[in-house]
C-alpha atoms as a PDB file:
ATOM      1  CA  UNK A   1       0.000   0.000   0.000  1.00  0.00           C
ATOM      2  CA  UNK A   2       2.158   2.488   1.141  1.00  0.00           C
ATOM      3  CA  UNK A   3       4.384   1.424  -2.511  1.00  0.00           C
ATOM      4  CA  UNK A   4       1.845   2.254  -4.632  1.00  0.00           C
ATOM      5  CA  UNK A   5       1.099   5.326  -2.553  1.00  0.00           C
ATOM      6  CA  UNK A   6       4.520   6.488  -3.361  1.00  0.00           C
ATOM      7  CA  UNK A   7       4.110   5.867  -6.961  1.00  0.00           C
ATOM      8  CA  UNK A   8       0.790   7.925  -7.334  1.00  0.00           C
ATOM      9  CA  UNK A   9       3.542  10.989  -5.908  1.00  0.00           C
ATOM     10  CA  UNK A  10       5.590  10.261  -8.464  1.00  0.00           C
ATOM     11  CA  UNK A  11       3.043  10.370 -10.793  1.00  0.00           C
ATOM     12  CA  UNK A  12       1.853  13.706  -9.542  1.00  0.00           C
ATOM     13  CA  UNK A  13       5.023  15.187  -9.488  1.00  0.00           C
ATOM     14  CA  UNK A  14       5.508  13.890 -13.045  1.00  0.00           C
ATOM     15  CA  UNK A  15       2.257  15.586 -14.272  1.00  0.00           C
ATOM     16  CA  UNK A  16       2.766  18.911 -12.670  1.00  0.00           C
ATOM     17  CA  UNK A  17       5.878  19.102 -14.090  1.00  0.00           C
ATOM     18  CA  UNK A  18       4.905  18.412 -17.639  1.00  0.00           C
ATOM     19  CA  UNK A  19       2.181  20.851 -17.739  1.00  0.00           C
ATOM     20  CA  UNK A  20       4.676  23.292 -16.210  1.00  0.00           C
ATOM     21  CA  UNK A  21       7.143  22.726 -18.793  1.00  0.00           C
ATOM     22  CA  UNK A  22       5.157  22.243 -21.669  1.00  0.00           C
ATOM     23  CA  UNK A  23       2.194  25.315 -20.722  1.00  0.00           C
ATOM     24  CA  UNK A  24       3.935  27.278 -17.903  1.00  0.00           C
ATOM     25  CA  UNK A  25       7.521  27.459 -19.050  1.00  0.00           C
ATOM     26  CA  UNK A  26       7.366  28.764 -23.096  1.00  0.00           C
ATOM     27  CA  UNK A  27       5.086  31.321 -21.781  1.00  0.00           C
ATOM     28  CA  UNK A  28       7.507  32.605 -19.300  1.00  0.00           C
ATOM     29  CA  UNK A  29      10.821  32.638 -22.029  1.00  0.00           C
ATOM     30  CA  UNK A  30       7.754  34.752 -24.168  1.00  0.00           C
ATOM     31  CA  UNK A  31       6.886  37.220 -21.497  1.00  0.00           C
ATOM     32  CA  UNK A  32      10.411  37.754 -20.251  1.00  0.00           C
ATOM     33  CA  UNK A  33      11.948  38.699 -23.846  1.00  0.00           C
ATOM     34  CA  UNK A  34       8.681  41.129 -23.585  1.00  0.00           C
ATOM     35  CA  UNK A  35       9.710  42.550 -21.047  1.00  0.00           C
ATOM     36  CA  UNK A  36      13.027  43.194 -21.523  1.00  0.00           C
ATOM     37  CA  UNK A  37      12.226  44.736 -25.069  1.00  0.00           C
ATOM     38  CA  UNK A  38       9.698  47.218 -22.696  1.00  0.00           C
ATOM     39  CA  UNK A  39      12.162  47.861 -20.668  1.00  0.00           C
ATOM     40  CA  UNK A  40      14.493  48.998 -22.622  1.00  0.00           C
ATOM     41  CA  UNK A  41      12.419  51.304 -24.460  1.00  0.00           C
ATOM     42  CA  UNK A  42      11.215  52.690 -21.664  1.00  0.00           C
ATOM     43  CA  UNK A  43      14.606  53.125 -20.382  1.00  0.00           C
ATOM     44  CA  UNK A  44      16.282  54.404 -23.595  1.00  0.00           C
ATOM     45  CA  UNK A  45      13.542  55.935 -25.206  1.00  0.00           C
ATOM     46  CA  UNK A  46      15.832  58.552 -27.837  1.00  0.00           C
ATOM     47  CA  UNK A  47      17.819  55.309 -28.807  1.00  0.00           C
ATOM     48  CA  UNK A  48      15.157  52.559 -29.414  1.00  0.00           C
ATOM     49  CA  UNK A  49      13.562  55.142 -31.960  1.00  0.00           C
ATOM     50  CA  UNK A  50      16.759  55.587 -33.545  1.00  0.00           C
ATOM     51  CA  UNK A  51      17.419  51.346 -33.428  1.00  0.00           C
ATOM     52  CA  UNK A  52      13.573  51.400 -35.246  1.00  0.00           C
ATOM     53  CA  UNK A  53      13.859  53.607 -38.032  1.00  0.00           C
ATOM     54  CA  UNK A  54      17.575  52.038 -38.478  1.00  0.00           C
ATOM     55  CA  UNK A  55      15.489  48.939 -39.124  1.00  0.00           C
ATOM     56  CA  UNK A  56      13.053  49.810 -41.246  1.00  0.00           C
ATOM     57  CA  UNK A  57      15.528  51.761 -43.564  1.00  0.00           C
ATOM     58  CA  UNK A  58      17.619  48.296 -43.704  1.00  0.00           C
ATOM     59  CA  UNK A  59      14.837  46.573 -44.562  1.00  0.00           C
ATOM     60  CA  UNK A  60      13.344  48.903 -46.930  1.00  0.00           C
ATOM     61  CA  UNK A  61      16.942  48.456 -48.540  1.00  0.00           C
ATOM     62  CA  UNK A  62      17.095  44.787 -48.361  1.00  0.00           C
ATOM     63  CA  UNK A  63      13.671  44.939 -50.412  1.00  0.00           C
ATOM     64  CA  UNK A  64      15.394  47.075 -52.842  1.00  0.00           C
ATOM     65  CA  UNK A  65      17.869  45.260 -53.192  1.00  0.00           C
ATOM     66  CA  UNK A  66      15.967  41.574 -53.570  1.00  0.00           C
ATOM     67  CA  UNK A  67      14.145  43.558 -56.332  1.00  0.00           C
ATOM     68  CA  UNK A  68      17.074  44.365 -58.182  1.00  0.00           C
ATOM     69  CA  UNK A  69      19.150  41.835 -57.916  1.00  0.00           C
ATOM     70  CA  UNK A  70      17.006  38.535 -58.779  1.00  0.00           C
ATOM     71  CA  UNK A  71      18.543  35.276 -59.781  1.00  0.00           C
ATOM     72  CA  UNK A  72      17.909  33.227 -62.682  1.00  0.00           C
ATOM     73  CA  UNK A  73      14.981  30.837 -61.255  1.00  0.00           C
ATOM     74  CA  UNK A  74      13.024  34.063 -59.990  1.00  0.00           C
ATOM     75  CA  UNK A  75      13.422  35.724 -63.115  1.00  0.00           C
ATOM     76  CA  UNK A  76      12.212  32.536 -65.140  1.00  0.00           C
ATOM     77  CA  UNK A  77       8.890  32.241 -62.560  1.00  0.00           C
ATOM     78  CA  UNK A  78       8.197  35.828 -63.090  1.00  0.00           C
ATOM     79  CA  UNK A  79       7.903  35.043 -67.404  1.00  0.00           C
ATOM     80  CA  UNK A  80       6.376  31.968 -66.479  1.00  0.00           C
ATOM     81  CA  UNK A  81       3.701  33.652 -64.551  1.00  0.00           C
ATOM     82  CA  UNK A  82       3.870  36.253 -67.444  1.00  0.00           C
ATOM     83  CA  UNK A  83       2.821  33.787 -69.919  1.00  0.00           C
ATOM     84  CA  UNK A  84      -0.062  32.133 -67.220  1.00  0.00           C
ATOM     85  CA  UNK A  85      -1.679  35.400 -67.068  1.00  0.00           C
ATOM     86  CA  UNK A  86      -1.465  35.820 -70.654  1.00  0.00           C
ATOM     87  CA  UNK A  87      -3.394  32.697 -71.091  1.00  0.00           C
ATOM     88  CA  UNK A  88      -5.643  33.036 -68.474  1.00  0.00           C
ATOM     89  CA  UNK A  89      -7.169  36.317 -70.319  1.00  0.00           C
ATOM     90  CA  UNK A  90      -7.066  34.694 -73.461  1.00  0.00           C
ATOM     91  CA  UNK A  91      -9.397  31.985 -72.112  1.00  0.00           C
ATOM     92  CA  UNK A  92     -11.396  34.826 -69.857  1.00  0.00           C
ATOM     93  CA  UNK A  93     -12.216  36.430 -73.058  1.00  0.00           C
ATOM     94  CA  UNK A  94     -13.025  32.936 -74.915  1.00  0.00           C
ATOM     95  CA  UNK A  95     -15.534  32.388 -72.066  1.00  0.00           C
ATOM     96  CA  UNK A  96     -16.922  35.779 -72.277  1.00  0.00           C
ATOM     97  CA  UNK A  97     -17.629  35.377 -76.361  1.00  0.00           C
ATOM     98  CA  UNK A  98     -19.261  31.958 -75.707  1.00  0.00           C
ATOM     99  CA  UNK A  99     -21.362  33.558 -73.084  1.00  0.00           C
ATOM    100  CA  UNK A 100     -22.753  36.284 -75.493  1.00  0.00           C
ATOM    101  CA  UNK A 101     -23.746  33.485 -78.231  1.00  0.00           C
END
């Protein structure tokens, strides 16, 4: 009896601790990375507005620059697509003249 009382507190202890590391835990790591990020802004208010639009300029660049510089296989989907929509009015406007006869 007092064996099998043991091993329903192990079992317990086994199920408290996978809900608290599989519910309890991520949210913590989540909330704490929050935080921090608040905190810092609230500390440092001059330089995380200066860190923001630094990012948004970088990545207004890197989008510029993706644009500009695309390799062969993009440039091949974007003719194939070309050719797609080219085909896709042709039969629109197909459908269209069967529908008026």
């Amino acid at each position: 009896m007092f064996i099998i009382g043991i091993i329903g507190i192990i079992l317990l202890a086994w199920w408290r601790l996978q809900f608290f590391y599989g519910h309890v835990l991520p949210w913590l790591f989540i909330v704490s990375v929050f935080l921090t990020c608040l905190g810092f802004i609230l500390d440092h208010p001059f330089i995380s507005i200066l860190l923001a639009v630094i990012a948004f300029l970088c990545w207004g660049a890197y989008l510029n620059y993706k644009e500009t510089h695309k390799t062969e296989e993009q440039k091949a989907n974007e003719s194939l697509m070309k050719k797609l929509d080219e085909i896709s009015k042709d039969q629109d406007k197909l459908w269209e003249e069967l529908q008026e006869k």
